[in-house]
N, C-alpha and C. Protein backbone atom coordinates (compact mmCIF):
# COMPACT_ATOMS: atom_id res chain seq x y z
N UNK A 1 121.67 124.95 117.98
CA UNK A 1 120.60 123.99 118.03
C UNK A 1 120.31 123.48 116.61
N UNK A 2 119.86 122.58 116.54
CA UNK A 2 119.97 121.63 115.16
C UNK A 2 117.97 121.78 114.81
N UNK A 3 117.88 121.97 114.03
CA UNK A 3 116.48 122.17 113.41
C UNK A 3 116.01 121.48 112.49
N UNK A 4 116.92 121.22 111.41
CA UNK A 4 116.29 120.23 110.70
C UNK A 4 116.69 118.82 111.41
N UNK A 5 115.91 117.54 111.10
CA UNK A 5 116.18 116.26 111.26
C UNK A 5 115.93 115.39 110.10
N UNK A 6 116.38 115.14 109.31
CA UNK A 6 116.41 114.18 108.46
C UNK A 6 115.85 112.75 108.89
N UNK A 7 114.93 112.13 108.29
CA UNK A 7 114.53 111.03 108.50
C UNK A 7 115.98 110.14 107.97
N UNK A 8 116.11 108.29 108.44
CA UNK A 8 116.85 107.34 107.52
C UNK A 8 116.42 107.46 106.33
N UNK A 9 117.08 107.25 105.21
CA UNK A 9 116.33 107.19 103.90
C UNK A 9 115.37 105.90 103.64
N UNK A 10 115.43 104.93 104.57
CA UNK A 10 114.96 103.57 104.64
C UNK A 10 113.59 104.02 105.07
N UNK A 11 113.16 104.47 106.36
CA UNK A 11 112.13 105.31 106.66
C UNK A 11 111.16 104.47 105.66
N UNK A 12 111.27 105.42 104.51
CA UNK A 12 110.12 105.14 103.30
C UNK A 12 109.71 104.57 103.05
N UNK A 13 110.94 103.37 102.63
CA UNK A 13 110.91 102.03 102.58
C UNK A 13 109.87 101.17 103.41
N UNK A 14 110.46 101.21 104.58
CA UNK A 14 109.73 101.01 105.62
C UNK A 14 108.50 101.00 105.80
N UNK A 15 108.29 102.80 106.03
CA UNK A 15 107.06 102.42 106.28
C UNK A 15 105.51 103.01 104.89
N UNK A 16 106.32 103.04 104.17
CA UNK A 16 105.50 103.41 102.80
C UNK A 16 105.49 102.36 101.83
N UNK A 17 106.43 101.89 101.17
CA UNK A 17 106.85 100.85 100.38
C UNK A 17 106.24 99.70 100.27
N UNK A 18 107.07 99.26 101.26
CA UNK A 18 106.30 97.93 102.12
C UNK A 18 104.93 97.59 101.86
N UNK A 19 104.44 98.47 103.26
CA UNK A 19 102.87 98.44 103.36
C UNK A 19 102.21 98.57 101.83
N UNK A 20 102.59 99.39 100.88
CA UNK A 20 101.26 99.69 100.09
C UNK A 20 102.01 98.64 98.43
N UNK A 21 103.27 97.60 98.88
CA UNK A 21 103.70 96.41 98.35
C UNK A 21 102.78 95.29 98.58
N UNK A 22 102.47 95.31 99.85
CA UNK A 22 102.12 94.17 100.21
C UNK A 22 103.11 93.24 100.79
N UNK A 23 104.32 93.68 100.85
CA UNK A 23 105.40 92.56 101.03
C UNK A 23 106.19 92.81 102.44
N UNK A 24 106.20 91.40 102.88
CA UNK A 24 107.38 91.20 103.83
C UNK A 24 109.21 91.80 103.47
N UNK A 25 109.11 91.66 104.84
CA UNK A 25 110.80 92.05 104.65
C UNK A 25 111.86 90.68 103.68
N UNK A 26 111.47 89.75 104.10
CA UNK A 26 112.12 88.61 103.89
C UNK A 26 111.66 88.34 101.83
N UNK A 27 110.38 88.98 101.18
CA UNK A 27 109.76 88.74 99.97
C UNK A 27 110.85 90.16 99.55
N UNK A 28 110.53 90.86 99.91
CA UNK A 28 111.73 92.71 99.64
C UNK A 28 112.99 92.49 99.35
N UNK A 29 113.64 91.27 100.02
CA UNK A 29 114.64 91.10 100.09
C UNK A 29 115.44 90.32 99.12
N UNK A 30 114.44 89.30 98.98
CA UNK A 30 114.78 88.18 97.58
C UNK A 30 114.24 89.11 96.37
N UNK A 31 113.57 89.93 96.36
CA UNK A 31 113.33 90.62 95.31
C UNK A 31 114.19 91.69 94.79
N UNK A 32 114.76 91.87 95.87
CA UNK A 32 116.14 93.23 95.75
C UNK A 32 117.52 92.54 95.70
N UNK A 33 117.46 90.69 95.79
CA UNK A 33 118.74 90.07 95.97
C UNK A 33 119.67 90.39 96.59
N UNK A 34 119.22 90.84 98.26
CA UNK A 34 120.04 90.89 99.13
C UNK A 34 119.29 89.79 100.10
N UNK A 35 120.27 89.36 101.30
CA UNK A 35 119.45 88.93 102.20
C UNK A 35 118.86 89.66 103.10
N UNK A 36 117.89 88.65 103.84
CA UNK A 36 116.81 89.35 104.90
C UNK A 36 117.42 90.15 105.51
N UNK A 37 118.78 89.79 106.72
CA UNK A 37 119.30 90.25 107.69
C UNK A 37 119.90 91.71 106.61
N UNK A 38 120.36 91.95 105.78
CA UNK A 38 120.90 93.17 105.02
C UNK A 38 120.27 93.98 105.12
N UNK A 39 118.59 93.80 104.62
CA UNK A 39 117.51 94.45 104.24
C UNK A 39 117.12 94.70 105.98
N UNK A 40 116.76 94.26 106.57
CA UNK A 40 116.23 94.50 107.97
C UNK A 40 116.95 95.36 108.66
N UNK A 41 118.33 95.67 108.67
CA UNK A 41 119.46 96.18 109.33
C UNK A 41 119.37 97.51 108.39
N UNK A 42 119.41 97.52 107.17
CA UNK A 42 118.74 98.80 106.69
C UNK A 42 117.73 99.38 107.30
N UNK A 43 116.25 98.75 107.25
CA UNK A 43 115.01 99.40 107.33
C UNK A 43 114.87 99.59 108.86
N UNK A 44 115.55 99.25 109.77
CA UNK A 44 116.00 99.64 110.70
C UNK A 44 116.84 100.39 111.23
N UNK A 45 117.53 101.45 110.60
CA UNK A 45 118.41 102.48 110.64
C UNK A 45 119.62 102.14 110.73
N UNK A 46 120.21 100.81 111.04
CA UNK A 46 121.46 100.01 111.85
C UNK A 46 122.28 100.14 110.59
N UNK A 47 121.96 100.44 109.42
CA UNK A 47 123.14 100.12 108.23
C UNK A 47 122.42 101.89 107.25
N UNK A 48 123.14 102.08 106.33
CA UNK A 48 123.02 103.01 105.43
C UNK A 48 123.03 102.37 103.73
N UNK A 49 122.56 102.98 103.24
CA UNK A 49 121.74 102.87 101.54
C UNK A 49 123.66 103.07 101.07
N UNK A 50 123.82 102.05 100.28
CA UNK A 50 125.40 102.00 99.96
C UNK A 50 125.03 102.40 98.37
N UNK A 51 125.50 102.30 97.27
CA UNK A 51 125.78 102.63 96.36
C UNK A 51 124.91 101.57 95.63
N UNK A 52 125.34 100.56 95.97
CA UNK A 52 124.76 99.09 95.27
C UNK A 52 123.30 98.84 95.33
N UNK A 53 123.15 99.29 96.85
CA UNK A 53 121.78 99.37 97.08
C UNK A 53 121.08 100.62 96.40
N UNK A 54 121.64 101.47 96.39
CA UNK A 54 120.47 102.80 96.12
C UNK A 54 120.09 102.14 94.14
N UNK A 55 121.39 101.64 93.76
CA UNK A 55 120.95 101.05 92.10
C UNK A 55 119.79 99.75 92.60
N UNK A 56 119.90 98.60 93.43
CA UNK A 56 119.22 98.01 93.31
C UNK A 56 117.47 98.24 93.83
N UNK A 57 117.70 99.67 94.62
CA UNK A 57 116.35 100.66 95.13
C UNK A 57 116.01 100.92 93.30
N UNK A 58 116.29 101.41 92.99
CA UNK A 58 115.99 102.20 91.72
C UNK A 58 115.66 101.03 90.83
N UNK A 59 116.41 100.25 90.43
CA UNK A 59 115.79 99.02 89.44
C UNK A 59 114.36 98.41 89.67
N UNK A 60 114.47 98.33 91.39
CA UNK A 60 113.33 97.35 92.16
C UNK A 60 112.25 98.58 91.82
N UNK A 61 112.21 99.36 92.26
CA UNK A 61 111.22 100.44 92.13
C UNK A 61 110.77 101.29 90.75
N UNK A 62 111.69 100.83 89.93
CA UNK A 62 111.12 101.55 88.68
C UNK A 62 111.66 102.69 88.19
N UNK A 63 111.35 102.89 87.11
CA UNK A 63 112.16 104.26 86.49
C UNK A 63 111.56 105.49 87.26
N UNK A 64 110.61 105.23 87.65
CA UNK A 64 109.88 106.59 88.26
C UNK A 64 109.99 106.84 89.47
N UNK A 65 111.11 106.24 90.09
CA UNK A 65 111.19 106.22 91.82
C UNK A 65 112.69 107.19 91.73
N UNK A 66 112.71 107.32 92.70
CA UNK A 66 114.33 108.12 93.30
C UNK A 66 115.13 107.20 92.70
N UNK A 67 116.10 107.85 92.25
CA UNK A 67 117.47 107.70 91.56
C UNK A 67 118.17 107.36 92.20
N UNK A 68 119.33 106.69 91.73
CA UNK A 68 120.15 106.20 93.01
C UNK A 68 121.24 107.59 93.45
N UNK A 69 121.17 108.66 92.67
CA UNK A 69 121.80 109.55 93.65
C UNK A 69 120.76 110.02 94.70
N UNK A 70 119.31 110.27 94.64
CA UNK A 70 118.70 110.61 95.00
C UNK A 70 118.93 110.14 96.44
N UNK A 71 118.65 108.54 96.16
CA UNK A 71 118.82 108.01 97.22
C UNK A 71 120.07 108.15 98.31
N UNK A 72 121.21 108.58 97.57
CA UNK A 72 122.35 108.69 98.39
C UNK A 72 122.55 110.20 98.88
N UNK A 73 121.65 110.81 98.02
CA UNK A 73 121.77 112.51 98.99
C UNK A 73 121.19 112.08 99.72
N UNK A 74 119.89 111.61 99.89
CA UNK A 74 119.41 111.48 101.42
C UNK A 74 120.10 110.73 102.79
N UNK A 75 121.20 109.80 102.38
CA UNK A 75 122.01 108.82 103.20
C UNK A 75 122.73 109.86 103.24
N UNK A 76 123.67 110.86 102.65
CA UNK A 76 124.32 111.95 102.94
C UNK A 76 123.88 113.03 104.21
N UNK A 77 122.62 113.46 103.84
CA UNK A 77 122.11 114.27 104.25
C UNK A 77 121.78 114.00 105.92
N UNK A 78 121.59 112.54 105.73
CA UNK A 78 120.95 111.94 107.06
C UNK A 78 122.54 111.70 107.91
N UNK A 79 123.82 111.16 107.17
CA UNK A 79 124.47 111.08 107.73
C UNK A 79 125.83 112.26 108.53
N UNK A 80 125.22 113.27 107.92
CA UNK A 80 125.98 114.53 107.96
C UNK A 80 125.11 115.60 109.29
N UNK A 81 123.39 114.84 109.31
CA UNK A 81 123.29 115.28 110.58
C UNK A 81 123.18 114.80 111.74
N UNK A 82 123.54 113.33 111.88
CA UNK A 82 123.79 112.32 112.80
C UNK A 82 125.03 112.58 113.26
N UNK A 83 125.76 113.34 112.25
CA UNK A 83 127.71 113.27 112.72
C UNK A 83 128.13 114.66 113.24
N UNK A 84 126.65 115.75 113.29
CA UNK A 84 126.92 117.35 113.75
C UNK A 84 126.51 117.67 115.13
């Protein structure tokens, strides 16, 4: 039986980020210089935090946010218990 569950790493994004941003998906998106549909398909679980993204998470967010490995252990973590 599987016990832990890992949230998406987007999750946060989602539903923390965002909200206490103030910003739309479509404002997140031009601000992270991806498009909407990229960003939405993320924060929707449908895609995973790639490499490019977890650097452009980390730039957008500041020196004081998760790292972009940070960010990719959690896409690891999440994707290693989706695949068990």
């Amino acid at each position: 039986m599987r016990m832990y569950n890992p949230p998406h790493p987007a999750e946060v994004i989602r539903e923390d980020i965002l909200p206490a941003l103030g910003l739309s998906v479509t404002e997140a998106a031009k601000q992270l210089g991806v498009n909407r549909v990229t960003l939405s398909r993320l924060l929707n679980g449908k895609s995973g935090i790639s490499a490019d993204m977890a650097i452009r998470l980390h730039r957008w967010l500041g020196e004081n946010s998760p790292s972009p490995e940070s960010w990719l252990h959690q896409q690891a973590d999440y994707d290693l218990w989706i695949a068990s």
